[in-house]
PDB file of N, CA and C in Angstrom:
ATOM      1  N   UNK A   1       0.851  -1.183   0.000  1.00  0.00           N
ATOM      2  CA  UNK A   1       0.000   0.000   0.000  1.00  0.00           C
ATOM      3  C   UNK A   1       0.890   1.237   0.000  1.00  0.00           C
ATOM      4  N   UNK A   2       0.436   2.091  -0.611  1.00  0.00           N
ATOM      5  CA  UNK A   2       0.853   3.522  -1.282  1.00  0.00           C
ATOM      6  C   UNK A   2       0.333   4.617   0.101  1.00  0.00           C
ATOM      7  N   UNK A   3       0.760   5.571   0.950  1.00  0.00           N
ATOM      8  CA  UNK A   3      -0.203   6.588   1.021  1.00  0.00           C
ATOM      9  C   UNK A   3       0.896   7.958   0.540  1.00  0.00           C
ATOM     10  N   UNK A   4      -0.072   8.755  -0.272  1.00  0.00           N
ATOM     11  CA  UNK A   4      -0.627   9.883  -0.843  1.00  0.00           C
ATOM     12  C   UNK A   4      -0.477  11.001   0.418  1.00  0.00           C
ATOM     13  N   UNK A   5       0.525  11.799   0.640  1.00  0.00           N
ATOM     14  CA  UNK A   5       0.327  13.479   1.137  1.00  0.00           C
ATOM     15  C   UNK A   5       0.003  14.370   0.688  1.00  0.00           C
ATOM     16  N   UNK A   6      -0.770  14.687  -0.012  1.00  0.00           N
ATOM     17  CA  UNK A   6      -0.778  15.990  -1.537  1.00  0.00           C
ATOM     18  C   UNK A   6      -2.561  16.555  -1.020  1.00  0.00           C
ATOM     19  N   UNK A   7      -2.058  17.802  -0.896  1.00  0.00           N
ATOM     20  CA  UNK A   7      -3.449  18.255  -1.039  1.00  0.00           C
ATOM     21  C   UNK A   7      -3.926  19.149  -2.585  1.00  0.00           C
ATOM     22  N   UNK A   8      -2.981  19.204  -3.841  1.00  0.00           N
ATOM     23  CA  UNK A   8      -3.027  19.843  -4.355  1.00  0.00           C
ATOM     24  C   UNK A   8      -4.538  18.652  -5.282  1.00  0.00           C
ATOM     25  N   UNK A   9      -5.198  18.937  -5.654  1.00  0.00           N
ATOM     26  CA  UNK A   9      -6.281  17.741  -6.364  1.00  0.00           C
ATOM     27  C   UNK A   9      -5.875  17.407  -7.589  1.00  0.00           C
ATOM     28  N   UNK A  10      -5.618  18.347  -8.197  1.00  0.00           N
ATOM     29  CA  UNK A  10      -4.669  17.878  -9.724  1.00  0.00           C
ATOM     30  C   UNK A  10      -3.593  17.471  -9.468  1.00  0.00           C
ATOM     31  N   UNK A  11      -3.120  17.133  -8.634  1.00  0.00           N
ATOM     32  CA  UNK A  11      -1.506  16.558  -8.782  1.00  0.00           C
ATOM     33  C   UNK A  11      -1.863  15.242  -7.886  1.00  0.00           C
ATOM     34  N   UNK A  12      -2.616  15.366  -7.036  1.00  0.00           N
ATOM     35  CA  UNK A  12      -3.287  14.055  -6.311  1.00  0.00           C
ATOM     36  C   UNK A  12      -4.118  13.508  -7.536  1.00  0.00           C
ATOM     37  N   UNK A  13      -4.834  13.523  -8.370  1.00  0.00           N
ATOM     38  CA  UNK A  13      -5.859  13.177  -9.310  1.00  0.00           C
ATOM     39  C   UNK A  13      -4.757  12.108 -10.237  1.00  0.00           C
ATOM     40  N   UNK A  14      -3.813  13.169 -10.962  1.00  0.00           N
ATOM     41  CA  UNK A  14      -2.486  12.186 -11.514  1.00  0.00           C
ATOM     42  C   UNK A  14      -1.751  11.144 -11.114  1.00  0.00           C
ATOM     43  N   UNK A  15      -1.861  11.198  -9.308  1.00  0.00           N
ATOM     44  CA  UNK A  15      -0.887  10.440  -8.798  1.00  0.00           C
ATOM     45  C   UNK A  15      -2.046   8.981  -8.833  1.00  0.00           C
ATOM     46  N   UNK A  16      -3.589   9.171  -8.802  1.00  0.00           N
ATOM     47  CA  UNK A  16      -4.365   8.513  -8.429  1.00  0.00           C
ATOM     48  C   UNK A  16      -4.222   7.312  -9.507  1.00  0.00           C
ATOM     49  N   UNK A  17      -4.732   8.106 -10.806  1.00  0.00           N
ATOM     50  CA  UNK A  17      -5.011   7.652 -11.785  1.00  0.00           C
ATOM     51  C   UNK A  17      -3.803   6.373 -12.321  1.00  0.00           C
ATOM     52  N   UNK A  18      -2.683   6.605 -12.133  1.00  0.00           N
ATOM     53  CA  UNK A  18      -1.043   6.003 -12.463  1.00  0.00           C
ATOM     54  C   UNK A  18      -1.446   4.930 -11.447  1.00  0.00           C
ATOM     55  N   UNK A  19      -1.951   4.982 -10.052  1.00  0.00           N
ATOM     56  CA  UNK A  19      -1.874   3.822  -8.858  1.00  0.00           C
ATOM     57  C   UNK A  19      -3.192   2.680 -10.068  1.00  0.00           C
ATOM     58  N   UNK A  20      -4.331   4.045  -9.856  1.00  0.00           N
ATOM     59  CA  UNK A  20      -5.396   2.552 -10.386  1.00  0.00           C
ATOM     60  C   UNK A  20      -4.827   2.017 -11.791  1.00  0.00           C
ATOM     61  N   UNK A  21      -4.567   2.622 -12.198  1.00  0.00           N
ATOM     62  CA  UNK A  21      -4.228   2.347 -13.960  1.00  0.00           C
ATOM     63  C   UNK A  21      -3.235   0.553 -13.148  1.00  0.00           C
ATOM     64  N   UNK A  22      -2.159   1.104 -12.515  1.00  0.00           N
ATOM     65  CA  UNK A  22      -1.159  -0.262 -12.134  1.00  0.00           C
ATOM     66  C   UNK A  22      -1.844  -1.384 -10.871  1.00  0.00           C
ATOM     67  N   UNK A  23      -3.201  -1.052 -10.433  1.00  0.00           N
ATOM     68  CA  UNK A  23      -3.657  -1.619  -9.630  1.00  0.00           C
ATOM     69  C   UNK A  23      -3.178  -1.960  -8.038  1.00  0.00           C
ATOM     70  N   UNK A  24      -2.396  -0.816  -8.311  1.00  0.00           N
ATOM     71  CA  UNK A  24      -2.015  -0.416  -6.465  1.00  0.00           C
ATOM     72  C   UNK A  24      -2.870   0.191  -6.024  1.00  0.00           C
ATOM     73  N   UNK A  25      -2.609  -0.301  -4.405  1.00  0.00           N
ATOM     74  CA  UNK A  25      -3.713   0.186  -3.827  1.00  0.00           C
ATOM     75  C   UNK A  25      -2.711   1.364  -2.816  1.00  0.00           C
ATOM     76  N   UNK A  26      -3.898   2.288  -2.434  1.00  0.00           N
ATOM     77  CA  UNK A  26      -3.272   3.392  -2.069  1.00  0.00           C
ATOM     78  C   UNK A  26      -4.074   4.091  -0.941  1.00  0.00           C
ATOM     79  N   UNK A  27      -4.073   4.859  -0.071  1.00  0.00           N
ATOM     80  CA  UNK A  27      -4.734   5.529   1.051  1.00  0.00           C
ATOM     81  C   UNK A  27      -4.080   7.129   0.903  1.00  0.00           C
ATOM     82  N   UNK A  28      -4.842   8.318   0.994  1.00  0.00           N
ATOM     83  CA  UNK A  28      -5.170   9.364   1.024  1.00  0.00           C
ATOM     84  C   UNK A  28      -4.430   9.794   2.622  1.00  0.00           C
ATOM     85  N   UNK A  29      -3.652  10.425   2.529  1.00  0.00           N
ATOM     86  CA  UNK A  29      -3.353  10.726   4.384  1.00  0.00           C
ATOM     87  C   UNK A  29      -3.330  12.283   4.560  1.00  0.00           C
ATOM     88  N   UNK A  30      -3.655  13.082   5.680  1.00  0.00           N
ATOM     89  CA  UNK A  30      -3.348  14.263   6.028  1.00  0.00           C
ATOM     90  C   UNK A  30      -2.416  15.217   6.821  1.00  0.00           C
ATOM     91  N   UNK A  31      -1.983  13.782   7.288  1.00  0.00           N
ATOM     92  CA  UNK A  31      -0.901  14.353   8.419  1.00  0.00           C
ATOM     93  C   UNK A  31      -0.319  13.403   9.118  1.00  0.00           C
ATOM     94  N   UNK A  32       1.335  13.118   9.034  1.00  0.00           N
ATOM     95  CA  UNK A  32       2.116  12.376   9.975  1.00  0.00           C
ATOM     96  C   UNK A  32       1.983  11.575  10.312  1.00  0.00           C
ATOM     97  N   UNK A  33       0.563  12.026  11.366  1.00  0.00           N
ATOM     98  CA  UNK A  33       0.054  11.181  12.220  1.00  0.00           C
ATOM     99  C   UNK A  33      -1.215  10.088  11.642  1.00  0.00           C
ATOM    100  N   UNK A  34      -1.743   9.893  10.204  1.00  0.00           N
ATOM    101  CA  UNK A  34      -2.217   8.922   9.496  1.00  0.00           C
ATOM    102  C   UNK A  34      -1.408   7.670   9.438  1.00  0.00           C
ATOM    103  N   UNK A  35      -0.141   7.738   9.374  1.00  0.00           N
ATOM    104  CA  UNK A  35       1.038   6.742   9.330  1.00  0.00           C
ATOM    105  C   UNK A  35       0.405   5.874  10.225  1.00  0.00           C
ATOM    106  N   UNK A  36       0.010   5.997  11.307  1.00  0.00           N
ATOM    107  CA  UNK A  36       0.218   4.685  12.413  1.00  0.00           C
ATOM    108  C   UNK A  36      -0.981   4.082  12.483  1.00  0.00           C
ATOM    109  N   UNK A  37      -1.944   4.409  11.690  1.00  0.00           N
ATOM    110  CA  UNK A  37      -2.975   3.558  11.586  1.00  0.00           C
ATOM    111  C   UNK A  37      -3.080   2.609   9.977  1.00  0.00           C
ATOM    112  N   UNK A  38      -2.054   2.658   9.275  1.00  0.00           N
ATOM    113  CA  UNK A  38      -1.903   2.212   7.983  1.00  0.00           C
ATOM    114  C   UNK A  38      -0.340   1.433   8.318  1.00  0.00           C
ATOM    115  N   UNK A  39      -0.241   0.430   7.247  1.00  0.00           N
ATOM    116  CA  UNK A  39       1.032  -0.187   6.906  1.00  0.00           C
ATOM    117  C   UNK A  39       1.317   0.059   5.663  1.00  0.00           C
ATOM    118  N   UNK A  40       2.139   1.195   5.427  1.00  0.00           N
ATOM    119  CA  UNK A  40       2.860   1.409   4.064  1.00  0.00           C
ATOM    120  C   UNK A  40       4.024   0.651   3.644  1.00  0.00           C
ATOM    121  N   UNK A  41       4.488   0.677   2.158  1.00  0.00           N
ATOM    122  CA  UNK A  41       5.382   0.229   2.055  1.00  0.00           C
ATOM    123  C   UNK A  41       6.167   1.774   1.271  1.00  0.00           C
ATOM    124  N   UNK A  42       5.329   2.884   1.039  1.00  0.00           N
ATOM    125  CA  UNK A  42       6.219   4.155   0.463  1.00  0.00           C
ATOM    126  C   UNK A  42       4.872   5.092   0.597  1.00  0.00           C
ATOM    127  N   UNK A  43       5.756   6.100   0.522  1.00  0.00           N
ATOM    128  CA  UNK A  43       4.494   7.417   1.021  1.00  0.00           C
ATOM    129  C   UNK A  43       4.992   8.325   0.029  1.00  0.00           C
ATOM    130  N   UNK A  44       3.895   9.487  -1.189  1.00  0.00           N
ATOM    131  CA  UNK A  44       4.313   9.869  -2.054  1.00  0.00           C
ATOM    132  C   UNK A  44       3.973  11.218  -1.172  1.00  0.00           C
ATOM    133  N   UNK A  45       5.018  12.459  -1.088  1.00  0.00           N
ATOM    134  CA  UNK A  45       4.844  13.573  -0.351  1.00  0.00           C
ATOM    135  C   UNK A  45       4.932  14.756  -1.485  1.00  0.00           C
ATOM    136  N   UNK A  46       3.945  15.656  -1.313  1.00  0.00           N
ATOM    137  CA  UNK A  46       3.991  16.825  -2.262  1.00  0.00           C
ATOM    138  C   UNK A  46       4.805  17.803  -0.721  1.00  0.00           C
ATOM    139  N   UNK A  47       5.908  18.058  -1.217  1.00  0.00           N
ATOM    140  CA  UNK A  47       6.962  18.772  -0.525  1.00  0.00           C
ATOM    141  C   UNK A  47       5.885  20.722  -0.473  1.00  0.00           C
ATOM    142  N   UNK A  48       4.968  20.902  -1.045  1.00  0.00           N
ATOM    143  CA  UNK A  48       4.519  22.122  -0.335  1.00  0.00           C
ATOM    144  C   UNK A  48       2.962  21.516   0.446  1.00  0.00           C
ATOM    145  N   UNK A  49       2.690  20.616   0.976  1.00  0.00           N
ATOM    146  CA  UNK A  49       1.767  19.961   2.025  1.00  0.00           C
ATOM    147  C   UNK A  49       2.217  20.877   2.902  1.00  0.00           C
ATOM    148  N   UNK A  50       1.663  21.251   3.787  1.00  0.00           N
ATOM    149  CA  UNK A  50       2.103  21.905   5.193  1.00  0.00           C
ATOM    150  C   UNK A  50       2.505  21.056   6.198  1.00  0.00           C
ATOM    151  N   UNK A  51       2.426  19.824   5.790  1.00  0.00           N
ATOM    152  CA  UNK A  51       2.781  18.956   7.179  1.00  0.00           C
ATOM    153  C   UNK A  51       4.034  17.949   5.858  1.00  0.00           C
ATOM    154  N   UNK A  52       4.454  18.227   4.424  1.00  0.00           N
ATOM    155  CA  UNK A  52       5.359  17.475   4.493  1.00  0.00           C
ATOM    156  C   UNK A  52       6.693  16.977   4.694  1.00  0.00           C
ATOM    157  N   UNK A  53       7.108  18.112   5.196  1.00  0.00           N
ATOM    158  CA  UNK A  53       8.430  18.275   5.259  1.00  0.00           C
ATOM    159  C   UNK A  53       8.238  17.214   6.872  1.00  0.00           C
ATOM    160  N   UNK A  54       6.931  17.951   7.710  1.00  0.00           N
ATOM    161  CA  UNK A  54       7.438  17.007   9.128  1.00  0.00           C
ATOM    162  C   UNK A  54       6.776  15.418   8.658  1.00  0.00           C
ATOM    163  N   UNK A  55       6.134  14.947   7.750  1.00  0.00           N
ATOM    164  CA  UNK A  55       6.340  13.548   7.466  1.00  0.00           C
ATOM    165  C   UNK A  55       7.769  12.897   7.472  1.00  0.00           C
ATOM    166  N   UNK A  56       8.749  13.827   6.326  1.00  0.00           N
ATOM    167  CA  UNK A  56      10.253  13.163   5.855  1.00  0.00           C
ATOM    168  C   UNK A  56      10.551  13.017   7.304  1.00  0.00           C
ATOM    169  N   UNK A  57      10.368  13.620   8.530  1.00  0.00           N
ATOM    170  CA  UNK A  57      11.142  13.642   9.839  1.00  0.00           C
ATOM    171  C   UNK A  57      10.563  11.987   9.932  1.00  0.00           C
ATOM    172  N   UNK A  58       9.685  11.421   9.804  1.00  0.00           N
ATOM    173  CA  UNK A  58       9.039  10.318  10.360  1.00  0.00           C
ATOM    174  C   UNK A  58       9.795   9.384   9.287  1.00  0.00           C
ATOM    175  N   UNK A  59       9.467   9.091   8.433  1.00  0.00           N
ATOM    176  CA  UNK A  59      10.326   7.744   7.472  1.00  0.00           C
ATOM    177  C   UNK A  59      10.504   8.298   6.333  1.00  0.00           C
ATOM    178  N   UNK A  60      11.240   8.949   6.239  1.00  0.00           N
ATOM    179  CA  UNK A  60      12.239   9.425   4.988  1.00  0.00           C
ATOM    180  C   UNK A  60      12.760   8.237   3.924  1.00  0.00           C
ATOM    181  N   UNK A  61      13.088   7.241   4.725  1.00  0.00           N
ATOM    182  CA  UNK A  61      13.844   6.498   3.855  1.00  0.00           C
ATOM    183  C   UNK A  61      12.543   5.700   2.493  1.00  0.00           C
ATOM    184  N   UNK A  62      11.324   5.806   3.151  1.00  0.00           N
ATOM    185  CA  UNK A  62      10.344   5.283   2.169  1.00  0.00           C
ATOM    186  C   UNK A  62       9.677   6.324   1.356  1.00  0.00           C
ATOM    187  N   UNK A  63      10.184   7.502   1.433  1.00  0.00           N
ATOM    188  CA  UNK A  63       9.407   8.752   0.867  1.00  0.00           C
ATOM    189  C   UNK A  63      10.192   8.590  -0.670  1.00  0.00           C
ATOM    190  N   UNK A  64       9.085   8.962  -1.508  1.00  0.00           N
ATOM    191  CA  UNK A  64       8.763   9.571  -2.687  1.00  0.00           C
ATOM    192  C   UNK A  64       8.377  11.123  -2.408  1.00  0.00           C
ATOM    193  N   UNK A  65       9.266  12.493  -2.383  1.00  0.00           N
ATOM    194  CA  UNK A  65       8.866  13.763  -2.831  1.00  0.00           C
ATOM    195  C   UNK A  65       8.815  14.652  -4.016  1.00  0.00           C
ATOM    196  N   UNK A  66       8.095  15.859  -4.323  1.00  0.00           N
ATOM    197  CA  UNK A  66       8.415  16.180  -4.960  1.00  0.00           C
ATOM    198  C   UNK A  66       7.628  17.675  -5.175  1.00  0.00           C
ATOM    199  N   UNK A  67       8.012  18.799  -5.733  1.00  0.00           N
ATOM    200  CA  UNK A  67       7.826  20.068  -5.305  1.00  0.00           C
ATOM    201  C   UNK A  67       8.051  20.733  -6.682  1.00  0.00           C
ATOM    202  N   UNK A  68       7.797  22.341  -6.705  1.00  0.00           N
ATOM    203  CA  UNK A  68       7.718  22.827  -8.003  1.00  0.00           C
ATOM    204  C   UNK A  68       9.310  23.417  -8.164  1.00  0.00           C
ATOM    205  N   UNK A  69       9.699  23.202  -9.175  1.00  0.00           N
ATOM    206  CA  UNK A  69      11.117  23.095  -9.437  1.00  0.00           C
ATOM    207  C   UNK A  69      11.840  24.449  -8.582  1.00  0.00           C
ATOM    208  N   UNK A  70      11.381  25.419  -8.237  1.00  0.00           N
ATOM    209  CA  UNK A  70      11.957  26.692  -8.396  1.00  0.00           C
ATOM    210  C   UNK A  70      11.710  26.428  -7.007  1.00  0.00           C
ATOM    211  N   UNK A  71      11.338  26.254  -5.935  1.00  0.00           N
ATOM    212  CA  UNK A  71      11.301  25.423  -4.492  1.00  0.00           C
ATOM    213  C   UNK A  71      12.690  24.590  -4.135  1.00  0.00           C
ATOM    214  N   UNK A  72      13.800  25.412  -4.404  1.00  0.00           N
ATOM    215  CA  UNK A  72      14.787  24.398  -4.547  1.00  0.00           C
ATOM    216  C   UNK A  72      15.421  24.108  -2.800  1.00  0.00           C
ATOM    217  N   UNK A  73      15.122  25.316  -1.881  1.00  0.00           N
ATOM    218  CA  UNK A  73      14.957  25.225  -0.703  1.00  0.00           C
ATOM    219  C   UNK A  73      14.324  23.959   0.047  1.00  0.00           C
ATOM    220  N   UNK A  74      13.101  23.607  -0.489  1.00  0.00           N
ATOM    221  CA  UNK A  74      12.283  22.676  -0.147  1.00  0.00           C
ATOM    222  C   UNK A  74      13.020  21.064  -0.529  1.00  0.00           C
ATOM    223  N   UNK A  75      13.667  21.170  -1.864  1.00  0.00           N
ATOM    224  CA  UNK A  75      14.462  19.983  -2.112  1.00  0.00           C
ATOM    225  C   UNK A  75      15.727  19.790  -1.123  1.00  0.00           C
ATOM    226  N   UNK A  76      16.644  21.133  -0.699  1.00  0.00           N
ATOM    227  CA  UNK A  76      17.778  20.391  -0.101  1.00  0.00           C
ATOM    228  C   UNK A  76      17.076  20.018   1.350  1.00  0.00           C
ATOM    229  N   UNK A  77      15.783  20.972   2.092  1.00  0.00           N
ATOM    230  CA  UNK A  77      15.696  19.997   3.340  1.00  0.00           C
ATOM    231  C   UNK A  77      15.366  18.655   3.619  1.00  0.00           C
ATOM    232  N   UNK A  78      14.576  18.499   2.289  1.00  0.00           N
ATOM    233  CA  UNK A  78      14.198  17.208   2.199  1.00  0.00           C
ATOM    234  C   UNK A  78      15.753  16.314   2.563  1.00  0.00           C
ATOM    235  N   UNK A  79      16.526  16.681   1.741  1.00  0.00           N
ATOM    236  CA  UNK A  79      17.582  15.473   1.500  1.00  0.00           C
ATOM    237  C   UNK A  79      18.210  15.657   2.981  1.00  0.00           C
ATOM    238  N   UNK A  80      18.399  16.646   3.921  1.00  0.00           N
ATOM    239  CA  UNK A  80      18.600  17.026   5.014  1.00  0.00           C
ATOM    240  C   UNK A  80      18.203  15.711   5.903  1.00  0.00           C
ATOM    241  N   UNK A  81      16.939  15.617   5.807  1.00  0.00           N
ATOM    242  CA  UNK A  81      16.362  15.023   6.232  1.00  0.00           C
ATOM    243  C   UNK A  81      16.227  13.468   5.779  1.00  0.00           C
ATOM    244  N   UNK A  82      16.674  13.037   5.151  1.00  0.00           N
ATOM    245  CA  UNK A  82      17.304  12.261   4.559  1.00  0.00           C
ATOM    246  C   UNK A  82      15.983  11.048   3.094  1.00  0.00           C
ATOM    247  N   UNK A  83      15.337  11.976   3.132  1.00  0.00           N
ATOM    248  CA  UNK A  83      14.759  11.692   1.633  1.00  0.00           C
ATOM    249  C   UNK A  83      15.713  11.331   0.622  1.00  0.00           C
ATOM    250  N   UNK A  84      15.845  10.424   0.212  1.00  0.00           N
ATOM    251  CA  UNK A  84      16.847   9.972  -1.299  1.00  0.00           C
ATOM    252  C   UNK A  84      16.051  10.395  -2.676  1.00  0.00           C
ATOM    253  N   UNK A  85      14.717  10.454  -3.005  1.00  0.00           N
ATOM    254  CA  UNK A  85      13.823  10.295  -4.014  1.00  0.00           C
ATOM    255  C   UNK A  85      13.213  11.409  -3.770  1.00  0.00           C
ATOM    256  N   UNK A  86      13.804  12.834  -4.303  1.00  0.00           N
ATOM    257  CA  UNK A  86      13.457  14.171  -4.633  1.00  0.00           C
ATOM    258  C   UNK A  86      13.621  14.703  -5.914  1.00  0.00           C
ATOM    259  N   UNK A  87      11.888  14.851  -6.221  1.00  0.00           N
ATOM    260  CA  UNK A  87      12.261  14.952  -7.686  1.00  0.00           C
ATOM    261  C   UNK A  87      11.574  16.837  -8.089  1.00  0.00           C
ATOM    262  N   UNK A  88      11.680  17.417  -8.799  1.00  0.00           N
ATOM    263  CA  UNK A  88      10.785  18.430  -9.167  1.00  0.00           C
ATOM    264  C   UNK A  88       9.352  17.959  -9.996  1.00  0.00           C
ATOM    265  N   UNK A  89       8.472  18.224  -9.644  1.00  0.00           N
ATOM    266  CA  UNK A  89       6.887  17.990 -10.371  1.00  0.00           C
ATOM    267  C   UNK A  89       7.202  17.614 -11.148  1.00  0.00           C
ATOM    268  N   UNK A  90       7.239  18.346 -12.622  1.00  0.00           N
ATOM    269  CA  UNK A  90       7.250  17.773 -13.866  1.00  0.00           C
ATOM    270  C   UNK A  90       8.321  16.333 -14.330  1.00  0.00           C
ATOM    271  N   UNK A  91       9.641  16.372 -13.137  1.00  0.00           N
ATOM    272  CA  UNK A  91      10.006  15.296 -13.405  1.00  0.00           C
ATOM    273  C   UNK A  91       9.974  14.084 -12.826  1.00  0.00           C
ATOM    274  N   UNK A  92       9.002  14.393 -11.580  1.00  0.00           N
ATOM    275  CA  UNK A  92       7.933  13.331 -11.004  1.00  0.00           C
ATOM    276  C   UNK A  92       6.992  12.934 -11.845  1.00  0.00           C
ATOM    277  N   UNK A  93       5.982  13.681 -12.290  1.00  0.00           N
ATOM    278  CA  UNK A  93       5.203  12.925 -13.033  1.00  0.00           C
ATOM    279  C   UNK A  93       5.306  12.253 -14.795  1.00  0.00           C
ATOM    280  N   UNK A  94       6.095  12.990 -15.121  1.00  0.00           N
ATOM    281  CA  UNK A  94       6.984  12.379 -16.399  1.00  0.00           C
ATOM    282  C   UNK A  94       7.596  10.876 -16.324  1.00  0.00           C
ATOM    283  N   UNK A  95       7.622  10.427 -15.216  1.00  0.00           N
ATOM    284  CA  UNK A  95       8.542   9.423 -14.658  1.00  0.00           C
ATOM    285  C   UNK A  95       7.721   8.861 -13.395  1.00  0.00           C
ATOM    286  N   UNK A  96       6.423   8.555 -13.626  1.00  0.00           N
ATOM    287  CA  UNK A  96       6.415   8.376 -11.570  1.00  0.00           C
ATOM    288  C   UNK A  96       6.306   6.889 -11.718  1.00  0.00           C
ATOM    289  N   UNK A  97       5.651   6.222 -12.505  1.00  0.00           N
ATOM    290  CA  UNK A  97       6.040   4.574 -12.705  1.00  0.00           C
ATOM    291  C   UNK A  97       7.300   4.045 -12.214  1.00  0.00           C
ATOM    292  N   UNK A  98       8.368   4.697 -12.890  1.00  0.00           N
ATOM    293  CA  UNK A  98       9.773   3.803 -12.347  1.00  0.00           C
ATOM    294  C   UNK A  98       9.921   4.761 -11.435  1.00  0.00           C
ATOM    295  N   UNK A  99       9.697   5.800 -11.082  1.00  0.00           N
ATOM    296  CA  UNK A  99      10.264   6.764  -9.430  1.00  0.00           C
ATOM    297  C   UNK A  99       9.737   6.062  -8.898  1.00  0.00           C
ATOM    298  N   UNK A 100       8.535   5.269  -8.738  1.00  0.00           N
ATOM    299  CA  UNK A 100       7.726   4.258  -7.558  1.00  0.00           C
ATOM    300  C   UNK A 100       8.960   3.006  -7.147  1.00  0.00           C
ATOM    301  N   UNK A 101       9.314   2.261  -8.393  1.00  0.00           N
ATOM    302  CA  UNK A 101       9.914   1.335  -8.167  1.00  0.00           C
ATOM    303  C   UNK A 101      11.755   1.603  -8.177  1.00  0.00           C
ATOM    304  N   UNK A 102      11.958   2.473  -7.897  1.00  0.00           N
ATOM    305  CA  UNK A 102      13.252   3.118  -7.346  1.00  0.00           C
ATOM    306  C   UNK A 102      13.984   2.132  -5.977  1.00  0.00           C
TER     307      UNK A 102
END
């Protein structure tokens, strides 16, 4: 299982469509604290969520992020924080099939 941080609806709508299209299943989360009632195996974070940067604090190492390119602030805390899989939007969703299986 997939969960989803993104409150943006078009960029959540894209991320949706790519899960059902591959028949993953996926959960919708709002905050951090959704984690402990789900068993993920990767969490896809839209790096301007207001709560995503404090997700990466929680399991970074399973995060998928990604933010609007010119947010480049937002990319190095991520990696700070030790996110490996920081991509900018357009080259998240250009690519999010194999960014999943990274």
């Amino acid at each position: 299982m997939i969960a989803i941080l993104c409150d943006d609806l078009f960029s959540r709508a894209k991320i949706e469509e790519v899960l059902n299209q591959q028949g993953i299943k996926y959960v919708v989360i709002s905050s951090p604290d959704d984690l402990q009632a789900i068993h993920t195996e990767q969490v896809i974070v839209d790096l301007t969520h207001h709560f995503g940067l404090e997700l990466l604090k929680v399991m970074p190492e399973n995060c998928i992020a990604f933010g609007p390119h010119m947010r480049t602030e937002l990319f190095r805390k991520a990696r700070e924080l030790g996110c490996k899989r920081v991509y900018p939007r357009s080259v998240f969703f250009d690519t999010i099939l194999t960014t999943m299986k990274e």
